[in-house]
C-alpha atoms as a PDB file:
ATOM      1  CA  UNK A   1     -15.972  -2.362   9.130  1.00  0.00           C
ATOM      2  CA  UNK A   2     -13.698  -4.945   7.812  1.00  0.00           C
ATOM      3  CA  UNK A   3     -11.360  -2.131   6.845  1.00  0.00           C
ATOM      4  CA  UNK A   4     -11.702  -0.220   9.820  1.00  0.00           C
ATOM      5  CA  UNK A   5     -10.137  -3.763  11.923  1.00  0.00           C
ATOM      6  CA  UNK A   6      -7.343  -4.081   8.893  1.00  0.00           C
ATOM      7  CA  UNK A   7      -6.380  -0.565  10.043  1.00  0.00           C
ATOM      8  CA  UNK A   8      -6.174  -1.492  13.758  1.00  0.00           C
ATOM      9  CA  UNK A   9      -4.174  -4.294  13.119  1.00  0.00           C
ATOM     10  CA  UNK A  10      -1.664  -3.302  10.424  1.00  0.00           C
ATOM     11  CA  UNK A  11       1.427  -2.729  12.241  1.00  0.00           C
ATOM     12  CA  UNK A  12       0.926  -6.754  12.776  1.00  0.00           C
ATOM     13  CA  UNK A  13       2.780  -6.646   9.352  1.00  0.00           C
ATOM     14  CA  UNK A  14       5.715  -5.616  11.120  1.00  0.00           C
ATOM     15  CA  UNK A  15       4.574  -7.994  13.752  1.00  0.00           C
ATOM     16  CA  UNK A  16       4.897 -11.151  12.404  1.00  0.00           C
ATOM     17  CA  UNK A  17       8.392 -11.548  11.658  1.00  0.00           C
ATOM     18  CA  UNK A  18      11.306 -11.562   9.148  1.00  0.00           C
ATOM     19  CA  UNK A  19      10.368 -14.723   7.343  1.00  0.00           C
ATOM     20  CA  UNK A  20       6.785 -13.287   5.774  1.00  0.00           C
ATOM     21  CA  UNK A  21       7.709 -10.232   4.658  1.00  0.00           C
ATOM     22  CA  UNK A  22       9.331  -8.083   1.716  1.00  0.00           C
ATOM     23  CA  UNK A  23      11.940  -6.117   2.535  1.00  0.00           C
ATOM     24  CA  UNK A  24      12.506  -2.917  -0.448  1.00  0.00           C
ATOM     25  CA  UNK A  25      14.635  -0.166   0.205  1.00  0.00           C
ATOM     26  CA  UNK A  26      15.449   2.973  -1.676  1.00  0.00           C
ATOM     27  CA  UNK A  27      17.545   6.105  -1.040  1.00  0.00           C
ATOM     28  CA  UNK A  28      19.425   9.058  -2.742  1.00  0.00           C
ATOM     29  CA  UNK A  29      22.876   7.939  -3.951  1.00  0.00           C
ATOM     30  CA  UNK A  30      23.589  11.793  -3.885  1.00  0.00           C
ATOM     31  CA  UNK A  31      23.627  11.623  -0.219  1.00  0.00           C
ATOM     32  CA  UNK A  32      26.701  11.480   2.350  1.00  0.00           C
ATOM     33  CA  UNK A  33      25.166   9.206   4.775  1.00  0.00           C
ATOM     34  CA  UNK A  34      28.321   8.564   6.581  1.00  0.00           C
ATOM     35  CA  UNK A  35      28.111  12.058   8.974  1.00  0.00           C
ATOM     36  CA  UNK A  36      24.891  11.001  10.575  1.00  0.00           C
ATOM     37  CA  UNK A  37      24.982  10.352  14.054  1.00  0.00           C
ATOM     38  CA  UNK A  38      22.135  11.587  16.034  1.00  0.00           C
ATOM     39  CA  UNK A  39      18.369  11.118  15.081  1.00  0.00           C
ATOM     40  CA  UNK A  40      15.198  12.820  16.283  1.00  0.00           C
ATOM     41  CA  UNK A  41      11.377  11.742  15.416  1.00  0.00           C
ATOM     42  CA  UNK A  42       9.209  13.134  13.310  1.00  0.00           C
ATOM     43  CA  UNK A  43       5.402  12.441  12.809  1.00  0.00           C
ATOM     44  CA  UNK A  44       3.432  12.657   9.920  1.00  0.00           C
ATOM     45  CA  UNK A  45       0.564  15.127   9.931  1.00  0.00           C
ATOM     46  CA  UNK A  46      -3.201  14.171   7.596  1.00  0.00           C
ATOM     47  CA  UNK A  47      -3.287  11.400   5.589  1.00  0.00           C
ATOM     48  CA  UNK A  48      -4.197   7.964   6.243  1.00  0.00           C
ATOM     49  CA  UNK A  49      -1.192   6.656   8.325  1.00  0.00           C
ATOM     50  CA  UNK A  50      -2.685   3.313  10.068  1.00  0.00           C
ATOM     51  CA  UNK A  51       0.150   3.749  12.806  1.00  0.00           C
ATOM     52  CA  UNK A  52      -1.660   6.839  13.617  1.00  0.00           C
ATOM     53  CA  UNK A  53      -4.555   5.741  14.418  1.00  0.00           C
ATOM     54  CA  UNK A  54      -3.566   2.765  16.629  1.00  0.00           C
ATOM     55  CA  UNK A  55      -0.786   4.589  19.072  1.00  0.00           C
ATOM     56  CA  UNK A  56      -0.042   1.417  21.384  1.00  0.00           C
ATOM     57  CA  UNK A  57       1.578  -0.271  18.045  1.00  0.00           C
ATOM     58  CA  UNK A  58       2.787   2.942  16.595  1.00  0.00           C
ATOM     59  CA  UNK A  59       5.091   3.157  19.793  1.00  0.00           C
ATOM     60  CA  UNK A  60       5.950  -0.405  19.616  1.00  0.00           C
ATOM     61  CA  UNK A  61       7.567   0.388  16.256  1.00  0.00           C
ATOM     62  CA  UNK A  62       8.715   3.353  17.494  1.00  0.00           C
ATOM     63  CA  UNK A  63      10.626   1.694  20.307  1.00  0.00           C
ATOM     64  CA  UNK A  64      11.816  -1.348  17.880  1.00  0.00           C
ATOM     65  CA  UNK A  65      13.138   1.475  15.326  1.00  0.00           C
ATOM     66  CA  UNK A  66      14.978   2.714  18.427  1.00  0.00           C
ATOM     67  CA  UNK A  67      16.388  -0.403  18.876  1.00  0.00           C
ATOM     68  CA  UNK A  68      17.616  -1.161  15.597  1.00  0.00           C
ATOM     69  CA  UNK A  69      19.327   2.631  15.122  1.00  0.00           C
ATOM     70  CA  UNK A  70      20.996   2.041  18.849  1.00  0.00           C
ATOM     71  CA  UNK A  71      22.481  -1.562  17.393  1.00  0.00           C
ATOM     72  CA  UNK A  72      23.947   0.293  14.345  1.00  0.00           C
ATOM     73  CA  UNK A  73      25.733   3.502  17.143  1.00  0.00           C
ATOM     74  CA  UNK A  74      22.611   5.984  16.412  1.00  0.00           C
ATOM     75  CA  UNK A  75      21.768   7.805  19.235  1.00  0.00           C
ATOM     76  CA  UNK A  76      18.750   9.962  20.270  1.00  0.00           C
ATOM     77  CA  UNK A  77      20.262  13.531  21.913  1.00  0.00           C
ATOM     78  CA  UNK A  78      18.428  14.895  25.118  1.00  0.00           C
ATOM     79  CA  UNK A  79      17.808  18.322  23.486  1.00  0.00           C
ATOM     80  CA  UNK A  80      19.053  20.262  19.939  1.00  0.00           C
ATOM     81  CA  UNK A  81      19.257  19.380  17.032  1.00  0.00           C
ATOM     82  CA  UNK A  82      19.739  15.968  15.110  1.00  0.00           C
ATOM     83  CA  UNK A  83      21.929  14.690  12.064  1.00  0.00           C
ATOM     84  CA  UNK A  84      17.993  13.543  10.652  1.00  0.00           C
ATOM     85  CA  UNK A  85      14.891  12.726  11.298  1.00  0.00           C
ATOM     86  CA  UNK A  86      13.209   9.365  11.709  1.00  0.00           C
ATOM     87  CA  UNK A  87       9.270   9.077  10.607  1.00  0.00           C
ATOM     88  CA  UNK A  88       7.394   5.565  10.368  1.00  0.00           C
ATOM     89  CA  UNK A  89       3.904   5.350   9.491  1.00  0.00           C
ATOM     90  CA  UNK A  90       1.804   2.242   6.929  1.00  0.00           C
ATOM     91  CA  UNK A  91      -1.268   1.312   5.190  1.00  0.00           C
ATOM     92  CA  UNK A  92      -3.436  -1.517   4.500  1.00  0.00           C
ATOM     93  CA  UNK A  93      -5.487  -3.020   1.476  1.00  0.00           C
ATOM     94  CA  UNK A  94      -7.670  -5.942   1.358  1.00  0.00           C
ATOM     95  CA  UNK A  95      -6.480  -8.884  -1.120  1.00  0.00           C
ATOM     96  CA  UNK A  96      -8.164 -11.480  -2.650  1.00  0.00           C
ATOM     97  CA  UNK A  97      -6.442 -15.045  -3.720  1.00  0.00           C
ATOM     98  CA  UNK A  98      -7.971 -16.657  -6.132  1.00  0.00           C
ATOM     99  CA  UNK A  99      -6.415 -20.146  -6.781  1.00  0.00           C
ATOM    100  CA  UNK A 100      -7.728 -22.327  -9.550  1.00  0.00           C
ATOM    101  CA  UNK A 101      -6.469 -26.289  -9.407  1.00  0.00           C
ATOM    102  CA  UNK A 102      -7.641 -27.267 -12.306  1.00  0.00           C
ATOM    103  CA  UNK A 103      -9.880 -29.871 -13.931  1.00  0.00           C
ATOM    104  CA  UNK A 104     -11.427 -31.785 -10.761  1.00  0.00           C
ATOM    105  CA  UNK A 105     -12.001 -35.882 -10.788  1.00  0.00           C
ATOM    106  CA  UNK A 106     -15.050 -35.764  -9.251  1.00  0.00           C
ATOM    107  CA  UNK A 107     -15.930 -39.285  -7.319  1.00  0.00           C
ATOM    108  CA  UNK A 108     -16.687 -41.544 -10.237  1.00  0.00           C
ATOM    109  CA  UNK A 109     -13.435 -43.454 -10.160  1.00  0.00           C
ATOM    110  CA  UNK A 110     -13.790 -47.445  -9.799  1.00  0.00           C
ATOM    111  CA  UNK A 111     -17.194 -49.488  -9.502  1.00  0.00           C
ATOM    112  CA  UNK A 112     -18.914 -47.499 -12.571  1.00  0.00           C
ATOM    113  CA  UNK A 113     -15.847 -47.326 -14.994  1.00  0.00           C
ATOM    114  CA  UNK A 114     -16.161 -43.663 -15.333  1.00  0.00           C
ATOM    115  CA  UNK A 115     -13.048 -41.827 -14.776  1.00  0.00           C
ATOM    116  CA  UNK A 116     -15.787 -38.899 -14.752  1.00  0.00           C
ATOM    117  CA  UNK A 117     -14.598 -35.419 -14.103  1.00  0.00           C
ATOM    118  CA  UNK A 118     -16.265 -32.179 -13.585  1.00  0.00           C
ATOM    119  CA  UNK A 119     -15.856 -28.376 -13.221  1.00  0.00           C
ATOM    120  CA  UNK A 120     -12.792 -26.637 -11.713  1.00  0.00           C
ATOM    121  CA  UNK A 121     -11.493 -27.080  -8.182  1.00  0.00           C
ATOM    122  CA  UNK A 122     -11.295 -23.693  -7.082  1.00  0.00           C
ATOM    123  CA  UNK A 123     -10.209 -21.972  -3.299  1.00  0.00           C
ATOM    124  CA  UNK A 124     -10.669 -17.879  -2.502  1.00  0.00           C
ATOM    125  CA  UNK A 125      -8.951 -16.613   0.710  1.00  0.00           C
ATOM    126  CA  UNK A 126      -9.024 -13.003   1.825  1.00  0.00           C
ATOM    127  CA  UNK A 127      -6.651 -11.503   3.530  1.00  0.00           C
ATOM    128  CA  UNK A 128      -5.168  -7.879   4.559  1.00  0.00           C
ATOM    129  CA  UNK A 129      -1.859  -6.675   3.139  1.00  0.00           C
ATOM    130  CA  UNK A 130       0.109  -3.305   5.148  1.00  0.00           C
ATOM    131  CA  UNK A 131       2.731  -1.893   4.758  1.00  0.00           C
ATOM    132  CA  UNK A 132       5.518  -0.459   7.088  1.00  0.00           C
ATOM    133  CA  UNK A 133       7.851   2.463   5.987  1.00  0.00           C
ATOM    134  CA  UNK A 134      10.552   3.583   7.584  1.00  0.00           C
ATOM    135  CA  UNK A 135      11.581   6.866   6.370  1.00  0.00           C
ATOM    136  CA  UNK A 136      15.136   9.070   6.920  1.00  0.00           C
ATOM    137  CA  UNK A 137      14.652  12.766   6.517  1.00  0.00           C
ATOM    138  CA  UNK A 138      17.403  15.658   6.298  1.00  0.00           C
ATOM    139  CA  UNK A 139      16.972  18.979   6.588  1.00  0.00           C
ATOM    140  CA  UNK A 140      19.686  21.209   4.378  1.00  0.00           C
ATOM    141  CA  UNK A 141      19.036  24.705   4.764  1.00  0.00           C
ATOM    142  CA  UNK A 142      15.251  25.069   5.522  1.00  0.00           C
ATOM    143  CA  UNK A 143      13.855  21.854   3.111  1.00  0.00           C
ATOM    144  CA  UNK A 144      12.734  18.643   4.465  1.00  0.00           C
ATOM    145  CA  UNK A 145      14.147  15.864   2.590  1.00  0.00           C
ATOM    146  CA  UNK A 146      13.608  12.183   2.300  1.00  0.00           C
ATOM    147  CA  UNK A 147      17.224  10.225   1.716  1.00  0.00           C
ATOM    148  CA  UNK A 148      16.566   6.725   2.479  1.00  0.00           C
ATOM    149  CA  UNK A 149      13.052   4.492   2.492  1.00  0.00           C
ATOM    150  CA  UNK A 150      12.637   1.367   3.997  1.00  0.00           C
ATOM    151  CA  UNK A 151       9.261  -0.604   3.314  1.00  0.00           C
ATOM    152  CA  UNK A 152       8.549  -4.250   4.334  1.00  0.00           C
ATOM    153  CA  UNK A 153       5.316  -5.464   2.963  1.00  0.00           C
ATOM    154  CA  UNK A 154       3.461  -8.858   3.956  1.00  0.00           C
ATOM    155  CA  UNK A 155      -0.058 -10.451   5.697  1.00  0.00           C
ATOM    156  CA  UNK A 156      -1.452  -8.723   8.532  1.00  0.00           C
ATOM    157  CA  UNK A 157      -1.120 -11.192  11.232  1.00  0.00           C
ATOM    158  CA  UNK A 158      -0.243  -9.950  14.594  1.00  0.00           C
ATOM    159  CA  UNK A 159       1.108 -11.849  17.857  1.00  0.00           C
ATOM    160  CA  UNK A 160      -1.065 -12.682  20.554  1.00  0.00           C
ATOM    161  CA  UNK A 161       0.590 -11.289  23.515  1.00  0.00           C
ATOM    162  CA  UNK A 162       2.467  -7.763  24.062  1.00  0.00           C
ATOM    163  CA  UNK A 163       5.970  -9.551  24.871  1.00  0.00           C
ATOM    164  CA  UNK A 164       6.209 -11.553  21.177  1.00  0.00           C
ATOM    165  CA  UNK A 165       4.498  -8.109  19.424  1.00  0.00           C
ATOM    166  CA  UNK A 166       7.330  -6.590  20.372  1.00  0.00           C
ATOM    167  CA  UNK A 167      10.198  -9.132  19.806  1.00  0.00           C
ATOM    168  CA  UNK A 168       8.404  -9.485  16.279  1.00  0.00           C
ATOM    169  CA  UNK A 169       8.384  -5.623  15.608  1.00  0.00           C
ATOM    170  CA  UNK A 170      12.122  -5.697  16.683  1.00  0.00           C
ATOM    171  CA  UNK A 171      13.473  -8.596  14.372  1.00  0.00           C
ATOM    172  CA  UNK A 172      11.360  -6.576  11.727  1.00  0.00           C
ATOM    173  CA  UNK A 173      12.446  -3.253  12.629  1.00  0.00           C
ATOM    174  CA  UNK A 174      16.296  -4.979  12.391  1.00  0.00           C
ATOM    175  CA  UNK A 175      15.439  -6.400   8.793  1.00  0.00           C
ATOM    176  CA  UNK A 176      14.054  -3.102   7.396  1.00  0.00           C
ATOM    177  CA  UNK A 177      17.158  -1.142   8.832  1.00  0.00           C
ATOM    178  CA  UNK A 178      19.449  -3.633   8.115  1.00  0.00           C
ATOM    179  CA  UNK A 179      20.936  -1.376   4.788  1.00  0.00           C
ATOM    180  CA  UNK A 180      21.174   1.641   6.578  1.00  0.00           C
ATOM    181  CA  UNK A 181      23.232   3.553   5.951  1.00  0.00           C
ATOM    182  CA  UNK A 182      23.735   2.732   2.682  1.00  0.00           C
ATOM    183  CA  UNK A 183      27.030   1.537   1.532  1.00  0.00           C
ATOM    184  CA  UNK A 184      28.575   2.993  -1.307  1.00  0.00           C
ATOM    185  CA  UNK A 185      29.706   0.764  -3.926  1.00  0.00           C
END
């Protein structure tokens, strides 16, 4: 059950802001990103995509991906065809922290001289870690293929109301896209 809630909540990962996350991006150095212009969606089909399964916050992505690509000149055309394909989807694993302090004092300091001391002062948290890719897809000739990956990683821990879900999802949408297109060097 716990898993099943990590799954609903996941795109809270995207949710909760610049400042918590890791941003990692990867791409084809191959590629001439520099004639793209126009984007179109694409959706993933089978697997476990936790976007999938929750569609209010897929679409909140969706619309803070929009964002970001409109910022940077991208635009969505009415009808044909596209310069490449956008696809977001994410996943979720259960963590464990483990943090051991040390040797702990105990309470024998003062009145009976003992400066005592006794087993280890330790603290376990659990917590759910997603994932948020944003993928760029080409299609020369009749392949499918990925060019550019953007994945921010961090805690699970989405906003309370719809307004700051979706002001967090755009900052984090921004970060992820912020090195696209690539720039080469």
């Amino acid at each position: 059950m716990f898993r099943n809630i990590a799954l609903l909540v996941v795109a809270g990962l995207l949710l909760t802001g610049c400042s918590s996350m890791t941003v990692k991006i990867d791409y084809d150095p191959t590629v001439d990103f520099t004639g793209l212009k126009t984007y179109q969606w694409a959706t993933m089909k089978g697997g476990e995509d936790a976007l999938a399964k929750v569609p209010l916050l897929q679409k909140r992505v969706m619309i803070a991906v929009d964002k970001a690509l409109a910022a940077k000149g991208f635009q969505k055309p009415a009808s044909g065809t596209a310069d490449f394909y956008v696809m977001v989807h994410a996943g979720a694993k259960d963590k464990i922290n483990v943090t051991n302090y040390g040797y702990n004092y105990g309470s024998h300091w003062g009145g009976g001289m003992g400066y005592g001391g006794y087993g280890n002062n330790i603290d376990v948290s659990y917590y759910t870690e997603g994932t948020v890719f944003v993928d760029i897809i080409k299609k020369p000739g009749e392949n499918y293929e990925l060019v550019w990956r953007g994945a921010a990683t961090g805690v699970v821990n989405p906003p309370d109301d719809p307004q700051a879900a979706q002001e967090k999802a755009d900052a984090g949408a921004a970060e992820i896209l912020r090195e696209f297109p690539p720039i080469k060097k």
